[in-house]
PDB file of N, CA and C in Angstrom:
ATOM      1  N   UNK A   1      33.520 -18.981 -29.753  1.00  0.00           N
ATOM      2  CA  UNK A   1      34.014 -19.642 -30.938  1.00  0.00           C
ATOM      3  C   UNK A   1      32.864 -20.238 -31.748  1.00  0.00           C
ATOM      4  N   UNK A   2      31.932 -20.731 -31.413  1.00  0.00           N
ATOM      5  CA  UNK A   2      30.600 -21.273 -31.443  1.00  0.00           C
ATOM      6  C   UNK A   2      29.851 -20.075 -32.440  1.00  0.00           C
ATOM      7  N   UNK A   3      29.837 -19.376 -31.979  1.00  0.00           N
ATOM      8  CA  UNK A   3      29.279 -18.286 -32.216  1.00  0.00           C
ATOM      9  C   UNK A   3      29.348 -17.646 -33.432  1.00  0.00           C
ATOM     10  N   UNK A   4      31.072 -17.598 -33.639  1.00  0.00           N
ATOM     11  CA  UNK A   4      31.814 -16.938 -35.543  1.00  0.00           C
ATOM     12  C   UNK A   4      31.801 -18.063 -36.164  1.00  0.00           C
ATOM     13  N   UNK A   5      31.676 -19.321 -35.531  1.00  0.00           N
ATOM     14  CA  UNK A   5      31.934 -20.254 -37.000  1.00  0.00           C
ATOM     15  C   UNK A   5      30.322 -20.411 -37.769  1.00  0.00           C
ATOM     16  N   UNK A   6      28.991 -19.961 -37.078  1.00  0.00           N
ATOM     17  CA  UNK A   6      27.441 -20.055 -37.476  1.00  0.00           C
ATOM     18  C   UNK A   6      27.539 -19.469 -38.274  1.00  0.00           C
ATOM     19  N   UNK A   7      27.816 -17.905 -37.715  1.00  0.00           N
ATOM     20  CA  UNK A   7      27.733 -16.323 -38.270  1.00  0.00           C
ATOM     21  C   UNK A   7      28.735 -16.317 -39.916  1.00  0.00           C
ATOM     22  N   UNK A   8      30.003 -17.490 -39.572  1.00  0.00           N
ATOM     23  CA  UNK A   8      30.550 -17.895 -41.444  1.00  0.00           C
ATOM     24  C   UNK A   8      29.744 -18.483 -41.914  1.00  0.00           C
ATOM     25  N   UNK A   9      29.613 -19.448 -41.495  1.00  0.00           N
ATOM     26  CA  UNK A   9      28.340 -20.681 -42.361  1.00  0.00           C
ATOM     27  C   UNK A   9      27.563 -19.681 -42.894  1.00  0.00           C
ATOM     28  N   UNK A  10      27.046 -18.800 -42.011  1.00  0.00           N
ATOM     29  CA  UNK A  10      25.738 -18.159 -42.754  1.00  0.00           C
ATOM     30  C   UNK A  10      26.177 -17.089 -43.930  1.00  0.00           C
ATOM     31  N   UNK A  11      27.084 -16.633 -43.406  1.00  0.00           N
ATOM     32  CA  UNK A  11      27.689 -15.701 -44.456  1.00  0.00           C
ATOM     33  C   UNK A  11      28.240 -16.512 -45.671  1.00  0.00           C
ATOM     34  N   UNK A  12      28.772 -17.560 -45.951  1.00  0.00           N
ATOM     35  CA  UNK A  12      28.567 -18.075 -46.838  1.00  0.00           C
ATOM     36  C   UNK A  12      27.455 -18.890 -47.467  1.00  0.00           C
ATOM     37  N   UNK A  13      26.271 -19.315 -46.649  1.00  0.00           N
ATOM     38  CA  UNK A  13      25.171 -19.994 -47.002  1.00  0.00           C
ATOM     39  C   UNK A  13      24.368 -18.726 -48.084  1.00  0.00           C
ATOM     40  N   UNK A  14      24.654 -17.558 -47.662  1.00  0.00           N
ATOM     41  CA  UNK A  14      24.161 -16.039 -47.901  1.00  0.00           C
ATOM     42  C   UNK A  14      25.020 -15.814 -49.382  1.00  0.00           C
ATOM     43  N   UNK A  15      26.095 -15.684 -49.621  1.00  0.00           N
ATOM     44  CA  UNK A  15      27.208 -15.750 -50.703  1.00  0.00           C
ATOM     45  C   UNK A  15      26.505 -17.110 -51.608  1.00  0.00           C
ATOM     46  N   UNK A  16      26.073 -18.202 -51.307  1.00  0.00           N
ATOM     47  CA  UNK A  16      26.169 -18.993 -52.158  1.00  0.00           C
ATOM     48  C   UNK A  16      24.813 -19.296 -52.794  1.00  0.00           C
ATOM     49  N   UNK A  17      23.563 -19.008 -51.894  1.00  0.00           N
ATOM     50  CA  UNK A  17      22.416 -18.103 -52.250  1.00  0.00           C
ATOM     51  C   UNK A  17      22.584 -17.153 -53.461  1.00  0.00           C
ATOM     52  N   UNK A  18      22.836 -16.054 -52.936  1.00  0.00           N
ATOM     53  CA  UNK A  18      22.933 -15.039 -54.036  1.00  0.00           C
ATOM     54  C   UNK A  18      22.994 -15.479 -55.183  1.00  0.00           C
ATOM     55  N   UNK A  19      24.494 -16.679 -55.306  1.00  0.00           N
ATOM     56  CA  UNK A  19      25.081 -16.850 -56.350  1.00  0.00           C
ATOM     57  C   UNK A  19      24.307 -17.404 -57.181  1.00  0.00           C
ATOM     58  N   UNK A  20      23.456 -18.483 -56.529  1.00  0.00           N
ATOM     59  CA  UNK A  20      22.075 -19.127 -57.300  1.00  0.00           C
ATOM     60  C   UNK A  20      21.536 -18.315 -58.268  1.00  0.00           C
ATOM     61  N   UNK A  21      20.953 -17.607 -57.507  1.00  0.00           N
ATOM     62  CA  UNK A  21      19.781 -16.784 -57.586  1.00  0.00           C
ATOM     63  C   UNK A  21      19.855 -15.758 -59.066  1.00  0.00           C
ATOM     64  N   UNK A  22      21.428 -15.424 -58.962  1.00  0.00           N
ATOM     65  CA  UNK A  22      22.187 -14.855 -59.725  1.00  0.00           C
ATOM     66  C   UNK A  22      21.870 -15.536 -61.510  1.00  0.00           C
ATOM     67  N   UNK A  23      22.358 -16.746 -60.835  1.00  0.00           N
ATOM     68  CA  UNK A  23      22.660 -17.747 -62.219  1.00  0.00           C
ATOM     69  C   UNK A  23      21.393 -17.910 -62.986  1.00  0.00           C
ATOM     70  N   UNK A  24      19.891 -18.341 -61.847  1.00  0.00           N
ATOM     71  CA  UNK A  24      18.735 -18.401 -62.082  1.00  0.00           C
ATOM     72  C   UNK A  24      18.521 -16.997 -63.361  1.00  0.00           C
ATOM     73  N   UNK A  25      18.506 -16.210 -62.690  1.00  0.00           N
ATOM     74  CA  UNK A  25      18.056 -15.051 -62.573  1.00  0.00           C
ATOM     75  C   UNK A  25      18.477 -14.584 -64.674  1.00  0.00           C
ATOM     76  N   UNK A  26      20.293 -15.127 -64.717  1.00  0.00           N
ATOM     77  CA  UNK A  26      21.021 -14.924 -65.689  1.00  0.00           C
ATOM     78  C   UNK A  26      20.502 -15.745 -67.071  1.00  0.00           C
ATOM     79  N   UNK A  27      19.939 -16.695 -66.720  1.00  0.00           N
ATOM     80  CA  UNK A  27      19.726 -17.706 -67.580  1.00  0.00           C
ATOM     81  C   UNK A  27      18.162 -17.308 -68.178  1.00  0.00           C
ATOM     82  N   UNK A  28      17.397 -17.208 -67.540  1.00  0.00           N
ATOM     83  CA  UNK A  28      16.132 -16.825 -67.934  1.00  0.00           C
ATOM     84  C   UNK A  28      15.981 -15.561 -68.691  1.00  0.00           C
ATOM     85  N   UNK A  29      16.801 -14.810 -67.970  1.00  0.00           N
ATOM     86  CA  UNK A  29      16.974 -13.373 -69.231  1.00  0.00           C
ATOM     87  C   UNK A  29      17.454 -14.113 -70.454  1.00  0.00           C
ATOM     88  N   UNK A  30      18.626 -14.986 -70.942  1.00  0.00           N
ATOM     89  CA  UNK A  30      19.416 -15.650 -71.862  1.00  0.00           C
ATOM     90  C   UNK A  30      17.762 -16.194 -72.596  1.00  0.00           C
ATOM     91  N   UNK A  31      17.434 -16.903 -71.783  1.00  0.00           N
ATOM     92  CA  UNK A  31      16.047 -18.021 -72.475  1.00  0.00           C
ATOM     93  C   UNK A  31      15.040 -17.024 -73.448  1.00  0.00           C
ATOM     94  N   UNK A  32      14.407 -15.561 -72.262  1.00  0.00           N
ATOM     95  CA  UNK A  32      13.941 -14.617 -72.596  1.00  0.00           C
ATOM     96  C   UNK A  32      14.288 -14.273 -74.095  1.00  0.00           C
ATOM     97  N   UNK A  33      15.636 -13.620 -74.124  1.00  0.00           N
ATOM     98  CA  UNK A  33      15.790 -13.068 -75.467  1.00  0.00           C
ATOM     99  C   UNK A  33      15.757 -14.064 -76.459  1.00  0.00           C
ATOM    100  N   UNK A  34      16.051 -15.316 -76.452  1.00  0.00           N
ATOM    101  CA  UNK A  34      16.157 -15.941 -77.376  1.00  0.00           C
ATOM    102  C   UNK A  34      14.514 -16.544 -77.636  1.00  0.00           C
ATOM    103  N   UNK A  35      13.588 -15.519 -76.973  1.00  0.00           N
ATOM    104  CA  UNK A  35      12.425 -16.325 -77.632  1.00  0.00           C
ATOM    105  C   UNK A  35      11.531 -17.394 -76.880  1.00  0.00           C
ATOM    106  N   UNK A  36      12.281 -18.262 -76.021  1.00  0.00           N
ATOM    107  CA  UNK A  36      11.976 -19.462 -75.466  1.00  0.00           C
ATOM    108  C   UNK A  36      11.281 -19.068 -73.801  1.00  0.00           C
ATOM    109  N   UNK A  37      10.688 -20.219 -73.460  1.00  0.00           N
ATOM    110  CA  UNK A  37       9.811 -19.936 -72.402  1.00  0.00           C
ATOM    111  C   UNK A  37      10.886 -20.016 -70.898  1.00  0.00           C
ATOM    112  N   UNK A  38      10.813 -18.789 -70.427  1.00  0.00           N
ATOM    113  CA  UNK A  38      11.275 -18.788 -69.359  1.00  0.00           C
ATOM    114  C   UNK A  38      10.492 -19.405 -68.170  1.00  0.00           C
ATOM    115  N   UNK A  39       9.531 -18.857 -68.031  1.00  0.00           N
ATOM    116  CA  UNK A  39       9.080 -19.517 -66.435  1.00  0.00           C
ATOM    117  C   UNK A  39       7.721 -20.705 -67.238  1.00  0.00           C
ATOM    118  N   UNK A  40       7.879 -21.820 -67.271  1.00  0.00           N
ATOM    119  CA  UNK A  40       6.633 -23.055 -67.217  1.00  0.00           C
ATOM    120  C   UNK A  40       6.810 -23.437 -68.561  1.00  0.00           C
ATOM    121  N   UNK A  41       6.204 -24.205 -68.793  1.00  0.00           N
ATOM    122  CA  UNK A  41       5.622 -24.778 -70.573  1.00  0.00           C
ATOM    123  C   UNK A  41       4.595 -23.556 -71.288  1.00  0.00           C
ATOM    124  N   UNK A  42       4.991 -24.296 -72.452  1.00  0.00           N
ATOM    125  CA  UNK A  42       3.434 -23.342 -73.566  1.00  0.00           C
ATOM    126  C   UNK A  42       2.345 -23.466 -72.697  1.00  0.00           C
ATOM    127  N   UNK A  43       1.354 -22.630 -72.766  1.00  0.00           N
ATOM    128  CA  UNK A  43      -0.103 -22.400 -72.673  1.00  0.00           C
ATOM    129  C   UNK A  43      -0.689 -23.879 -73.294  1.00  0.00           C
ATOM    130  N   UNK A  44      -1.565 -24.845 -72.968  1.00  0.00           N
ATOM    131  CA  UNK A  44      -2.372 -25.434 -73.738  1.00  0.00           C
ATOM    132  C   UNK A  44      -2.791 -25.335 -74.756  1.00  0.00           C
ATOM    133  N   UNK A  45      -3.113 -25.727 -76.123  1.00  0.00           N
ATOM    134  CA  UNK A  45      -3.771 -25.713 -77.491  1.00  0.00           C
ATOM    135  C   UNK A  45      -5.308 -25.244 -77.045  1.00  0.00           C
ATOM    136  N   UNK A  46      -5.928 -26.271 -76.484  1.00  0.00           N
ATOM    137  CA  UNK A  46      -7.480 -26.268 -75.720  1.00  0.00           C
ATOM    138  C   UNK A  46      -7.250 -26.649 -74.523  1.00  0.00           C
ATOM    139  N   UNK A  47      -8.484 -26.346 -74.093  1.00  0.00           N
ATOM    140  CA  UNK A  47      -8.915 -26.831 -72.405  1.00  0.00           C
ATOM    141  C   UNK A  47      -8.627 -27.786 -71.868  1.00  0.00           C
ATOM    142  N   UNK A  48      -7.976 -27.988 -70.624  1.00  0.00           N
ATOM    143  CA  UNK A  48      -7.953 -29.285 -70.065  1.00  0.00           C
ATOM    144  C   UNK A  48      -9.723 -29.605 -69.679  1.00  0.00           C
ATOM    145  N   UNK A  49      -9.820 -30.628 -69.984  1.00  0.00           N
ATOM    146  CA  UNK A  49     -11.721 -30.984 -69.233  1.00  0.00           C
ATOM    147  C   UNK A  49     -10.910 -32.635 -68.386  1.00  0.00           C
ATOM    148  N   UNK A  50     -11.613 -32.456 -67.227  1.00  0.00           N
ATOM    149  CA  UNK A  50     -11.574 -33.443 -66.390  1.00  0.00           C
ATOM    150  C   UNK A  50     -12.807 -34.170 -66.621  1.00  0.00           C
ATOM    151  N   UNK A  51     -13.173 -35.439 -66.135  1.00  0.00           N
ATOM    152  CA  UNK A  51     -14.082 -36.345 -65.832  1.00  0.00           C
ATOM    153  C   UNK A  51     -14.025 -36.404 -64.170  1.00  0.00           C
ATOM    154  N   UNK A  52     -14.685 -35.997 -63.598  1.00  0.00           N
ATOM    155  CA  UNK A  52     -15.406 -36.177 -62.184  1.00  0.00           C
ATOM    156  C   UNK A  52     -15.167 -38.238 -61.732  1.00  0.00           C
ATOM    157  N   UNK A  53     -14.866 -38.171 -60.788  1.00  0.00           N
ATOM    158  CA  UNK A  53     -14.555 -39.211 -60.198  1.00  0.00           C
ATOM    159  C   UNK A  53     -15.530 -39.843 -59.516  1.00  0.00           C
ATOM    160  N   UNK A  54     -16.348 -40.973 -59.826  1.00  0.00           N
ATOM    161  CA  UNK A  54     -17.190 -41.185 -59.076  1.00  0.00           C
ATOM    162  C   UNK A  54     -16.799 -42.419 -58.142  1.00  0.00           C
TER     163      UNK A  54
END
C-alpha cells in the first residue's frame, strides 16, 4: 500500500511539473513575440567597472 500511494504522489508531482514547465515555457514564447525580454533584463548601456576592495 506504501508503495502505490509514492508511485501517485510521483505521478502527480510529474503531471504538475510538466504543467509548470508548460506555462513557463507558454509565456515566454507570448513575451518573445511581443518583442519583450524573455529570459533576464536588457544588456547594460556600458560596462559595469568595479572598484577592488581593499
Amino acid at each position: 500500500m506504501r508503495t502505490t500511494m509514492r508511485q501517485m504522489m510521483g505521478v502527480f508531482a510529474q503531471f504538475d511539473r510538466g504543467m509548470f514547465v508548460a506555462k513557463l515555457h507558454r509565456g515566454r514564447r507570448t513575451e518573445g513575440n511581443k518583442g519583450e525580454y524573455t529570459y533576464g533584463g536588457p544588456a547594460p548601456k556600458e560596462p559595469v567597472t568595479r572598484t577592488p576592495h581593499y
